[in-house]
C-alpha atoms as a PDB file:
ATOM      1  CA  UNK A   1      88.696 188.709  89.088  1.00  0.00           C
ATOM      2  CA  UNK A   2      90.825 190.287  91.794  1.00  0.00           C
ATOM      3  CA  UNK A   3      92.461 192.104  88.605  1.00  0.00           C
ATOM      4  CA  UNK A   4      89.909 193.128  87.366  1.00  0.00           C
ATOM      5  CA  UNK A   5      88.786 195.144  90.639  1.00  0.00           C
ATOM      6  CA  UNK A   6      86.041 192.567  91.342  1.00  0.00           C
ATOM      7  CA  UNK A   7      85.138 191.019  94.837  1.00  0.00           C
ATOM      8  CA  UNK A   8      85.781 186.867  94.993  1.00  0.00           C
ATOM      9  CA  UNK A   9      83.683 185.353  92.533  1.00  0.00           C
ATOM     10  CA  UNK A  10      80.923 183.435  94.687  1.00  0.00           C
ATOM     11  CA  UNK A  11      79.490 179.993  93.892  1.00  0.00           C
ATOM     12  CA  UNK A  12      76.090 179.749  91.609  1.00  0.00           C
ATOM     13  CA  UNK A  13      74.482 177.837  94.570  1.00  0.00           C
ATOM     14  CA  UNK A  14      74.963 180.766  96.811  1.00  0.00           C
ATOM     15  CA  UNK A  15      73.853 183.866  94.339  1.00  0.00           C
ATOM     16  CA  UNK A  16      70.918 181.892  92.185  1.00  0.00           C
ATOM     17  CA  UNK A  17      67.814 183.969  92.892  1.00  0.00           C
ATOM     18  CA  UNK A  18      70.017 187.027  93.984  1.00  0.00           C
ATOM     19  CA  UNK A  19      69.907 189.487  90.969  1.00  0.00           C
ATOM     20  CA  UNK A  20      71.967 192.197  92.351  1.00  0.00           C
ATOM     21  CA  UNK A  21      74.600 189.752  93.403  1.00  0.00           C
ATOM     22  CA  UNK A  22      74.505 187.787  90.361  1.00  0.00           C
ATOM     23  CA  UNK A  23      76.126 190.987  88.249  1.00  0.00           C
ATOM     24  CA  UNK A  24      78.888 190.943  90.569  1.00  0.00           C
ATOM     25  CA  UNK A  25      79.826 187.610  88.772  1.00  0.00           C
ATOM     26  CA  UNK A  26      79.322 184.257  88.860  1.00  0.00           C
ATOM     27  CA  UNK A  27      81.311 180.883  89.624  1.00  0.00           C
ATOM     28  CA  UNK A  28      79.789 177.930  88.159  1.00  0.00           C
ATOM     29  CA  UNK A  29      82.825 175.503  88.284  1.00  0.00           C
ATOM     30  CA  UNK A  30      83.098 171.864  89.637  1.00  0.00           C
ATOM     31  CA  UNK A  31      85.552 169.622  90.910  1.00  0.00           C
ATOM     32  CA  UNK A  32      86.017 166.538  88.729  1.00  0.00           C
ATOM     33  CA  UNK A  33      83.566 167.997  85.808  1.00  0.00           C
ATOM     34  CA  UNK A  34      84.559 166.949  82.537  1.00  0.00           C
ATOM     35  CA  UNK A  35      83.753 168.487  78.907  1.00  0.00           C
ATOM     36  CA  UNK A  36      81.707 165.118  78.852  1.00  0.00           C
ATOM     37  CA  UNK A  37      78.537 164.478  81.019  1.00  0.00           C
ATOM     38  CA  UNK A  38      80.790 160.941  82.156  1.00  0.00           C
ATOM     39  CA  UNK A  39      83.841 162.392  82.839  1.00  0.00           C
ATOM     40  CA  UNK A  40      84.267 162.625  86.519  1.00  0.00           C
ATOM     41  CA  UNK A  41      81.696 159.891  87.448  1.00  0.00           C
ATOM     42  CA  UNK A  42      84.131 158.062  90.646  1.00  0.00           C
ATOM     43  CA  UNK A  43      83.442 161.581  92.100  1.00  0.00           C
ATOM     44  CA  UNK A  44      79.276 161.995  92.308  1.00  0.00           C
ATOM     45  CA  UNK A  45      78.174 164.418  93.359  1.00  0.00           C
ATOM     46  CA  UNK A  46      79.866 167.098  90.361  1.00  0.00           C
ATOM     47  CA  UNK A  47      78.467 169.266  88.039  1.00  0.00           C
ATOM     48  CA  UNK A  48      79.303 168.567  84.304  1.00  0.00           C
ATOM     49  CA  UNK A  49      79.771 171.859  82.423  1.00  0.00           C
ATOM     50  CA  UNK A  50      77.190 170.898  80.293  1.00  0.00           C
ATOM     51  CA  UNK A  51      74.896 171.766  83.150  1.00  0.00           C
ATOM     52  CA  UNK A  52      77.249 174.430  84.047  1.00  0.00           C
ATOM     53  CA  UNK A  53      75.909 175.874  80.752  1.00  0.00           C
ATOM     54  CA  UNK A  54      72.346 175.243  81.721  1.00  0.00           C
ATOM     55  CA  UNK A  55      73.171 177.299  84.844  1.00  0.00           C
ATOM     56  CA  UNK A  56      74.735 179.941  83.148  1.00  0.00           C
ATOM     57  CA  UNK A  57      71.329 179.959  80.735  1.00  0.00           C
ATOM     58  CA  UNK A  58      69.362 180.385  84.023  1.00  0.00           C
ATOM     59  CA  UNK A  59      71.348 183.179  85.280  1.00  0.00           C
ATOM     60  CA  UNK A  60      71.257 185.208  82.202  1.00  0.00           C
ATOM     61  CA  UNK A  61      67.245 185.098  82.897  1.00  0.00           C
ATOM     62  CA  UNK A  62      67.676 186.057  86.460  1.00  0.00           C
ATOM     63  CA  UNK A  63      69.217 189.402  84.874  1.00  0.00           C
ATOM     64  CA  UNK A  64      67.221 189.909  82.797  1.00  0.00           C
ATOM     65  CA  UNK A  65      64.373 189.835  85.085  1.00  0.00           C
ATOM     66  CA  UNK A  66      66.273 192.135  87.921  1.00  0.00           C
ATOM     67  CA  UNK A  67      67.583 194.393  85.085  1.00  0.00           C
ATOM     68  CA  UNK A  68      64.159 195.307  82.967  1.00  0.00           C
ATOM     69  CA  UNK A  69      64.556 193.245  80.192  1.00  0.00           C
ATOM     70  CA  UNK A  70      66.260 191.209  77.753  1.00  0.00           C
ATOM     71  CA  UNK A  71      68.224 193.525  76.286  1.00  0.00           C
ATOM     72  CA  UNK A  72      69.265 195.368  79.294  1.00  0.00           C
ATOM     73  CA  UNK A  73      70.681 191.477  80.170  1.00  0.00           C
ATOM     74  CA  UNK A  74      72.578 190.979  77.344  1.00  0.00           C
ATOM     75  CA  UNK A  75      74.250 193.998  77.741  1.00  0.00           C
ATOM     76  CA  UNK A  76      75.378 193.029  80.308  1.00  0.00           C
ATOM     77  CA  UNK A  77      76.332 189.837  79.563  1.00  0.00           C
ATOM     78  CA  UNK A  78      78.357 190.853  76.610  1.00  0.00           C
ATOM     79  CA  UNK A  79      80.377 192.936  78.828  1.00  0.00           C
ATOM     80  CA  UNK A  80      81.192 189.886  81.037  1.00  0.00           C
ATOM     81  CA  UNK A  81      84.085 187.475  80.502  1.00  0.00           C
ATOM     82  CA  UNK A  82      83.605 184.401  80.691  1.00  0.00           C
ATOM     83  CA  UNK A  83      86.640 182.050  81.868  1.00  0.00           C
ATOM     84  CA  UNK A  84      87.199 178.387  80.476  1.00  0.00           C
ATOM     85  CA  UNK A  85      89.378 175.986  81.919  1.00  0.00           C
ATOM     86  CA  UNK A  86      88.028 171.852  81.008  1.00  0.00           C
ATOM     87  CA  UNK A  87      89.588 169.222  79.975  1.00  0.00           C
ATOM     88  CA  UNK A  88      92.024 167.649  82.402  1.00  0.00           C
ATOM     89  CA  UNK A  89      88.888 165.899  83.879  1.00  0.00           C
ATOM     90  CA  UNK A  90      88.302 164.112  80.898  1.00  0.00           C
ATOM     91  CA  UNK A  91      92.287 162.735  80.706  1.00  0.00           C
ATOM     92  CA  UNK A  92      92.841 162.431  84.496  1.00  0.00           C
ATOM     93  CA  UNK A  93      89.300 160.874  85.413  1.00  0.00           C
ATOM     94  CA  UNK A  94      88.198 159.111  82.102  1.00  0.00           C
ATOM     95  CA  UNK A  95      90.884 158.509  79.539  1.00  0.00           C
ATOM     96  CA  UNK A  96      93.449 157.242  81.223  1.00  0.00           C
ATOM     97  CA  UNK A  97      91.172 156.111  84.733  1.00  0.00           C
ATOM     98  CA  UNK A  98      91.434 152.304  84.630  1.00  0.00           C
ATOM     99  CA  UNK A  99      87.422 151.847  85.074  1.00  0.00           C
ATOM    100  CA  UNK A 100      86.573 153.560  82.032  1.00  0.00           C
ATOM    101  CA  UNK A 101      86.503 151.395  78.760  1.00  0.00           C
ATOM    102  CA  UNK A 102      87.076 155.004  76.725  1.00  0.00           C
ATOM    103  CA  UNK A 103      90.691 154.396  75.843  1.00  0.00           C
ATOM    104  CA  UNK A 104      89.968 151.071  74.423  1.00  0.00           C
ATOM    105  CA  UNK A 105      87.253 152.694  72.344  1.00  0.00           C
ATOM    106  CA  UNK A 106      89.325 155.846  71.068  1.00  0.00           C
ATOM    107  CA  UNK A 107      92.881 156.492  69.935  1.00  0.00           C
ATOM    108  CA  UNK A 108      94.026 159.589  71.218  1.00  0.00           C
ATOM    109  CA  UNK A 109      93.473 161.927  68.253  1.00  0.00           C
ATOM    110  CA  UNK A 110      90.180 160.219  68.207  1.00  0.00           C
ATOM    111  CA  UNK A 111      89.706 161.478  71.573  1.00  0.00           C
ATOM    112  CA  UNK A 112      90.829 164.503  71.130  1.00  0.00           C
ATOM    113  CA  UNK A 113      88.568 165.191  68.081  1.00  0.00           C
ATOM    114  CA  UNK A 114      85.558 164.189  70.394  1.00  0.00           C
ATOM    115  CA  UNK A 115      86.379 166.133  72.925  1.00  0.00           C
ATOM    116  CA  UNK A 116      86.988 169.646  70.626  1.00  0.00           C
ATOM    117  CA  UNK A 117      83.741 169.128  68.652  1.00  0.00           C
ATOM    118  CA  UNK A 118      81.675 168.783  71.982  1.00  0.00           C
ATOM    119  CA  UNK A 119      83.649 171.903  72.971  1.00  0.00           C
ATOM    120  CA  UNK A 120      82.634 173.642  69.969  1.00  0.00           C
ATOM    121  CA  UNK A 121      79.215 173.284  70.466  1.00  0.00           C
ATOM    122  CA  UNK A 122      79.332 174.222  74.060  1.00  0.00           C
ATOM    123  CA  UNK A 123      80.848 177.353  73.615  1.00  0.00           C
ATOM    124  CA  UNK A 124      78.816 178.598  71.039  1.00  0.00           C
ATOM    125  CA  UNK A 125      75.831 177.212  73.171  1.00  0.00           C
ATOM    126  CA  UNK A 126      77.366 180.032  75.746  1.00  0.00           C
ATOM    127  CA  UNK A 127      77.483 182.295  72.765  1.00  0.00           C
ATOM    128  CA  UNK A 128      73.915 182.245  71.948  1.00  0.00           C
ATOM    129  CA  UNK A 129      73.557 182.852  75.687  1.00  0.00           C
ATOM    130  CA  UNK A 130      75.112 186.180  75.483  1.00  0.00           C
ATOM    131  CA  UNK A 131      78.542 185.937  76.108  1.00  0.00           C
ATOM    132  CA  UNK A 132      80.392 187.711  73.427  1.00  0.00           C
ATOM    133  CA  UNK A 133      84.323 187.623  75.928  1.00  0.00           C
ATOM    134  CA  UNK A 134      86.103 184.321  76.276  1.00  0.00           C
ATOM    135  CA  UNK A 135      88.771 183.176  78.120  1.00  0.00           C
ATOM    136  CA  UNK A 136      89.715 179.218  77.169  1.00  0.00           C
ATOM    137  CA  UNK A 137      92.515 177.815  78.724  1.00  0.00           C
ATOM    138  CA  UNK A 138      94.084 174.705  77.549  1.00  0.00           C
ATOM    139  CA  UNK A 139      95.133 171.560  79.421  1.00  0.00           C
ATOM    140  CA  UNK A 140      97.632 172.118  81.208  1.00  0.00           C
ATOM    141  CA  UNK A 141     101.021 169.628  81.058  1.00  0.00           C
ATOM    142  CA  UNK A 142      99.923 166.508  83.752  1.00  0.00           C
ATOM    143  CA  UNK A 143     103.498 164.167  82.942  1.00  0.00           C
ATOM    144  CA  UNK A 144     104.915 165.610  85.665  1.00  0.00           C
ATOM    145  CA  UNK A 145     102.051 165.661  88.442  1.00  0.00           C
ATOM    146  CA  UNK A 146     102.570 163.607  91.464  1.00  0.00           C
ATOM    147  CA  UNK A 147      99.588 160.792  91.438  1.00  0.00           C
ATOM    148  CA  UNK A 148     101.795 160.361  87.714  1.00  0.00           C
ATOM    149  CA  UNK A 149     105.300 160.346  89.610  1.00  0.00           C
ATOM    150  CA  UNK A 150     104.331 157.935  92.221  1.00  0.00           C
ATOM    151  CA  UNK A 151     103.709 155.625  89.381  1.00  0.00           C
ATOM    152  CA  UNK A 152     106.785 154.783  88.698  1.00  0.00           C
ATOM    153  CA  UNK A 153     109.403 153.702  91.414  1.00  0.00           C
ATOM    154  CA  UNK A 154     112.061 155.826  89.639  1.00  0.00           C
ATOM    155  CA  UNK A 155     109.129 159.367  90.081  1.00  0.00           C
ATOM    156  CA  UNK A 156     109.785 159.870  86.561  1.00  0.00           C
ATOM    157  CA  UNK A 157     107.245 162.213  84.785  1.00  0.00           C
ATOM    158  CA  UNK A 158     105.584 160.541  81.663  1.00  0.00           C
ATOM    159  CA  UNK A 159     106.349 161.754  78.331  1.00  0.00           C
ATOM    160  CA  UNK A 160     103.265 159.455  76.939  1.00  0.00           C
ATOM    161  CA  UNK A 161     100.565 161.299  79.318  1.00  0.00           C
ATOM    162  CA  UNK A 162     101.621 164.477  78.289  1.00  0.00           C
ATOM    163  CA  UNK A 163     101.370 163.556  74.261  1.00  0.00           C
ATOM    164  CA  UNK A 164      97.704 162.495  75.040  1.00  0.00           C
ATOM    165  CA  UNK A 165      96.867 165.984  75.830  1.00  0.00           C
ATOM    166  CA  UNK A 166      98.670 167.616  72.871  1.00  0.00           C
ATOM    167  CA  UNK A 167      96.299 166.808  69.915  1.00  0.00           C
ATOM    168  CA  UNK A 168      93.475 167.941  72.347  1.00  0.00           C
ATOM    169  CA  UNK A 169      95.136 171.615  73.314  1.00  0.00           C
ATOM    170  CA  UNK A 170      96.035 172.015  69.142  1.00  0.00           C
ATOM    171  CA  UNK A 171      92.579 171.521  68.235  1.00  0.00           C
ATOM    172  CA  UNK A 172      91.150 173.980  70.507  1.00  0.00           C
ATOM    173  CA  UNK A 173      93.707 176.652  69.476  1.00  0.00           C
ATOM    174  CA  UNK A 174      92.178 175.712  66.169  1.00  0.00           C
ATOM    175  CA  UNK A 175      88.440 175.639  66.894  1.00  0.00           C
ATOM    176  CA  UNK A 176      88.783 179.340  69.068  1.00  0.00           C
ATOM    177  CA  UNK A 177      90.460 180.662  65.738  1.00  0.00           C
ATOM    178  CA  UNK A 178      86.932 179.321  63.715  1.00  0.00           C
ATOM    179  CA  UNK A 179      84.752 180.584  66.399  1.00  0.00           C
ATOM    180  CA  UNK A 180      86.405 183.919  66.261  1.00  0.00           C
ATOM    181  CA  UNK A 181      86.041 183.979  62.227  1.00  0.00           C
ATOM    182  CA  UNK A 182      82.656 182.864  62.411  1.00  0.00           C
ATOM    183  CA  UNK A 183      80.795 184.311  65.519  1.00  0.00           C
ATOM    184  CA  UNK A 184      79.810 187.818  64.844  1.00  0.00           C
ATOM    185  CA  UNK A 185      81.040 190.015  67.924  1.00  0.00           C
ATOM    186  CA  UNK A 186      82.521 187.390  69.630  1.00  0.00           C
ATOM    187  CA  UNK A 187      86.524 187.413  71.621  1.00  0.00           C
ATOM    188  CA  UNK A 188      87.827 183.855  71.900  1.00  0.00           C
ATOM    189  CA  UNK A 189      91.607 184.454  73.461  1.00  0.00           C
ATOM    190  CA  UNK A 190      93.515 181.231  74.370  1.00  0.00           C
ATOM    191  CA  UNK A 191      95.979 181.056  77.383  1.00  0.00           C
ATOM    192  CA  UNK A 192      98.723 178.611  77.183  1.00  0.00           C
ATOM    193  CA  UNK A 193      98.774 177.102  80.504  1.00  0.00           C
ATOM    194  CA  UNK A 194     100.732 174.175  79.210  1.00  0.00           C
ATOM    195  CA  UNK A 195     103.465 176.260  77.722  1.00  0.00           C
ATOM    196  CA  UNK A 196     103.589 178.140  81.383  1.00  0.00           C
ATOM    197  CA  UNK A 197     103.350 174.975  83.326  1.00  0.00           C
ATOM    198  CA  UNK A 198     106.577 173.565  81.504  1.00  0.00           C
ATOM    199  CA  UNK A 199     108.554 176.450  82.172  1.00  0.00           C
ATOM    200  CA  UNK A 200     107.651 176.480  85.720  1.00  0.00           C
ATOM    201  CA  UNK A 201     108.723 172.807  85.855  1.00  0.00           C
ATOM    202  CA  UNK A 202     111.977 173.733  83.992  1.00  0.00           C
ATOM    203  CA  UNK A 203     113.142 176.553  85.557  1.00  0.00           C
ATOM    204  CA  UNK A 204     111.838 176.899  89.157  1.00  0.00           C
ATOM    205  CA  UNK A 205     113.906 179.127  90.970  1.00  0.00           C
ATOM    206  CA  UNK A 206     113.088 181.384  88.487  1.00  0.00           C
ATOM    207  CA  UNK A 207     109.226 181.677  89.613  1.00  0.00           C
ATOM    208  CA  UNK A 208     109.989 181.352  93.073  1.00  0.00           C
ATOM    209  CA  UNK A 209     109.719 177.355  93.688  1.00  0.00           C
ATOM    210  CA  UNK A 210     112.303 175.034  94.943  1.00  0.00           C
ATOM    211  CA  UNK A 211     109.776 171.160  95.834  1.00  0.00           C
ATOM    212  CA  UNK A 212     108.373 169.945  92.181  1.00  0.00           C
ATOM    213  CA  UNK A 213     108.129 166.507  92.519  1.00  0.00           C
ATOM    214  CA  UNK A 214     105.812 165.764  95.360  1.00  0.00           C
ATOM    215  CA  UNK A 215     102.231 167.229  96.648  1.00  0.00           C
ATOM    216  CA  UNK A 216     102.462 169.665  99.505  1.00  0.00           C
ATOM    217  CA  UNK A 217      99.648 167.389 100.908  1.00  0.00           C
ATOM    218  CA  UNK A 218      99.137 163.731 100.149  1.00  0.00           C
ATOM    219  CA  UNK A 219     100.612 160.353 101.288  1.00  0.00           C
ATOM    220  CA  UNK A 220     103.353 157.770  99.670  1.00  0.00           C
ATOM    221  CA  UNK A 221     105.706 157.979  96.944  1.00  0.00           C
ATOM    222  CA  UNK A 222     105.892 161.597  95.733  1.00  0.00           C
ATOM    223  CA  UNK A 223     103.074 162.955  98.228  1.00  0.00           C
ATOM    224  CA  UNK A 224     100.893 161.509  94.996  1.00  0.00           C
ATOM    225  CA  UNK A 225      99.996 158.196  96.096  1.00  0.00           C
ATOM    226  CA  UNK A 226      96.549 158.848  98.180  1.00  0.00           C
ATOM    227  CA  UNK A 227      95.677 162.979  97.569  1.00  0.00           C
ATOM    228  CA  UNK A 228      94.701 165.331 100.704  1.00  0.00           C
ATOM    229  CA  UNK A 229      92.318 164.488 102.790  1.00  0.00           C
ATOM    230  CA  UNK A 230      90.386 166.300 104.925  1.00  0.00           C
ATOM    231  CA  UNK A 231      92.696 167.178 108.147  1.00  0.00           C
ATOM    232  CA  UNK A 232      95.596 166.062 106.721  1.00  0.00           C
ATOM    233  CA  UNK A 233      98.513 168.227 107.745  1.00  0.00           C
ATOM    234  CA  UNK A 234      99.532 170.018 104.594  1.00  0.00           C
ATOM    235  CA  UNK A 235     103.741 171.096 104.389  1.00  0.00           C
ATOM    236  CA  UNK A 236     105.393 173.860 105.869  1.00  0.00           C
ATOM    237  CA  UNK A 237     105.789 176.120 103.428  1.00  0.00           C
ATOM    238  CA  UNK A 238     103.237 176.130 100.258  1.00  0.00           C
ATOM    239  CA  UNK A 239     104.612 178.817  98.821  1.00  0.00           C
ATOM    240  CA  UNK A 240     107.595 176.651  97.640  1.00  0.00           C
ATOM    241  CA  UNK A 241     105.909 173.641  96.475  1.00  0.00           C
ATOM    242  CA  UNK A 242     104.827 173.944  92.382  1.00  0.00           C
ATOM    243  CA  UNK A 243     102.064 170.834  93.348  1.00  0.00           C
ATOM    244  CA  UNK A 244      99.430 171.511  96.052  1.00  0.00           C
ATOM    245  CA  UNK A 245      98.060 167.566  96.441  1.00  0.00           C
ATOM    246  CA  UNK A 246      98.763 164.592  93.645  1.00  0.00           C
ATOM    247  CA  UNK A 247      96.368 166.460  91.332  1.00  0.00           C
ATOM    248  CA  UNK A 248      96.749 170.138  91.403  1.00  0.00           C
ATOM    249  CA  UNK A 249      98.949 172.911  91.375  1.00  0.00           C
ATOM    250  CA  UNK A 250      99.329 175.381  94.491  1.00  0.00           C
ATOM    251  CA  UNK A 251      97.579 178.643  94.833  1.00  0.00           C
ATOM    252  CA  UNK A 252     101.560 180.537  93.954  1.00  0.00           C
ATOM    253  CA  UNK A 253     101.016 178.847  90.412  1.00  0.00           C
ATOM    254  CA  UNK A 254      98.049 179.705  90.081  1.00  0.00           C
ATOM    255  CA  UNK A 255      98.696 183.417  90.821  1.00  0.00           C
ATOM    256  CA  UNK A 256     101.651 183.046  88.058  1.00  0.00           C
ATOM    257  CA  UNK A 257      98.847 182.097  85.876  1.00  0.00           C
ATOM    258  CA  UNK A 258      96.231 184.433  86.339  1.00  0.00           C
ATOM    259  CA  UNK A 259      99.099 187.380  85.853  1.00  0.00           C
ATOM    260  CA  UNK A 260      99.923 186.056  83.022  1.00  0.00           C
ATOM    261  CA  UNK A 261      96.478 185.533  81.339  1.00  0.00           C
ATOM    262  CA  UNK A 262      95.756 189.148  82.678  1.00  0.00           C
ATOM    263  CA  UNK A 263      99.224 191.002  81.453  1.00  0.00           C
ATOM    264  CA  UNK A 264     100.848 188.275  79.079  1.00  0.00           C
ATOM    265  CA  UNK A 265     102.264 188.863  75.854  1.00  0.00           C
ATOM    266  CA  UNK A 266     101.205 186.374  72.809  1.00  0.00           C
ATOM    267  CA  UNK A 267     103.038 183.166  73.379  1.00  0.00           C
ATOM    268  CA  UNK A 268     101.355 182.819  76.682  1.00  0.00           C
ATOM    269  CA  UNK A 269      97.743 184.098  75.682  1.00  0.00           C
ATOM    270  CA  UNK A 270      96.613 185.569  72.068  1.00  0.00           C
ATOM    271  CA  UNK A 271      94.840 186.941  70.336  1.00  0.00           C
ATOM    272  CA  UNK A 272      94.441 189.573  73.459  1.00  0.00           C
ATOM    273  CA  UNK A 273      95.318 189.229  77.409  1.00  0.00           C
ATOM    274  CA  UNK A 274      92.612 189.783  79.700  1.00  0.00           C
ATOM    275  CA  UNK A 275      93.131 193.575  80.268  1.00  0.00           C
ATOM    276  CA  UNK A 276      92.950 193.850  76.530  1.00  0.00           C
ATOM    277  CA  UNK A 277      89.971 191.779  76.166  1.00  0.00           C
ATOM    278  CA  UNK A 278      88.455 194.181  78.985  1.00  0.00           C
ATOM    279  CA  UNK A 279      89.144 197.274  77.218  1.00  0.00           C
ATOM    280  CA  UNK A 280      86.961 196.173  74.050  1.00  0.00           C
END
């Protein structure tokens, strides 16, 4: 958003009803929310992106009521991107979370499969919305992050958690490519997150990061036994650390990431980057 020119994206709880504020864009994003409604569920009080959708529905109304119509709204909402990221929900808190029964139920392709054709219908779901400019990330690699290190005594990253999310990140580079063929008008442009993530983790000096195998705030073996908690003094430095907590990356990666969605070339994000996929 910030290159794009816009002002920080504000939540959908604090904009709903606001029309005017509503066109300066929209966050409807969760902690913990999963592509499924179950994903998530040891955290309660999140927002599944299937009723992310429904909010995004709602808002599209609330234009088109402060704008004079339908059609004024929807062109509008063409013109909008719309940014993707799901998934690592569904691995970190259901797949591979020992209180779910799912990985007893489904191999990992199977998983994988169920995961894309929910996907599918989701985004076009957003489609019929409006939305014509898409932005899906994939799963980004998660072998390497620290609640996984502190598994093992030795803080090794694990090869097997990072094959589970492989089949799932192929067959949504393969279900954009359909939904471009087959959804009149419609941009689907994938960014590689996993590709960037591994090359962070392989060369770090190189992006500016020296600490990549423990959280800049957590507790125990690898800063990823017990995540940050509120209060918790965080390290000294952020800006050197590739993990924020045992979950997620810090905000410096994340910076590396949105440059390179915005300006990337097409081994990072294709069909278009984001500056492209503004300029259509």
């Amino acid at each position: 958003a910030e290159l794009l020119g816009l002002p920080l994206v504000p939540a959908y709880s604090q904009v709903s009803g606001s029309g005017q504020q509503l066109l300066q864009g929209v966050n409807y994003a969760s902690a913990a929310a999963g592509i499924l409604d179950d994903s998530g569920g040891n955290f309660v009080a999140r927002i599944p992106f299937n009723q992310q959708i429904q909010n995004f529905e709602s808002t599209v109304g609330q234009i088109a009521v402060s704008a004079g119509g339908t059609s004024a709204a929807a062109s509008i909402v063409s013109r909008s991107i719309v940014f993707v990221g799901l998934g690592s929900n569904d691995y970190l808190n259901n797949y591979i979370m020992a209180n779910y029964e799912t990985r007893r139920h489904y191999t990992p392709q199977q998983f994988a499969d169920l995961l894309v054709t929910q996907y599918t219908s989701q985004l076009t779901r957003l489609y019929k919305a409006g939305a014509r400019r898409f932005v899906v990330a994939g799963v980004g690699s998660m072998g390497c992050i620290p609640t996984i290190l502190a598994r093992s005594a030795e803080g090794r990253c694990s090869e097997e958690v990072d094959q589970l999310v492989a089949p799932f990140n192929a067959g949504v580079r393969g279900m954009l490519d359909g939904l471009n063929a087959g959804l009149p008008g419609a941009t689907f442009t994938y960014l590689d997150n996993y590709r960037l993530f591994k090359l962070m983790l392989a060369h770090p000096a190189s992006y500016g990061f020296d600490v990549v195998d423990r959280g800049c705030c957590g507790i125990g073996r690898n800063g990823g036994q017990i995540t940050c908690l509120p209060f918790m003094p965080p390290c000294a430095d952020r800006e050197r650390y590739l993990f924020w907590d045992a979950y997620h990356p810090t905000a410096a990666v994340n910076v590396i990431m949105a440059r390179q969605a915005f300006d990337g070339a097409s081994d990072v994000v294709s069909p278009v980057n984001v500056r492209r996929l503004a300029q259509l």
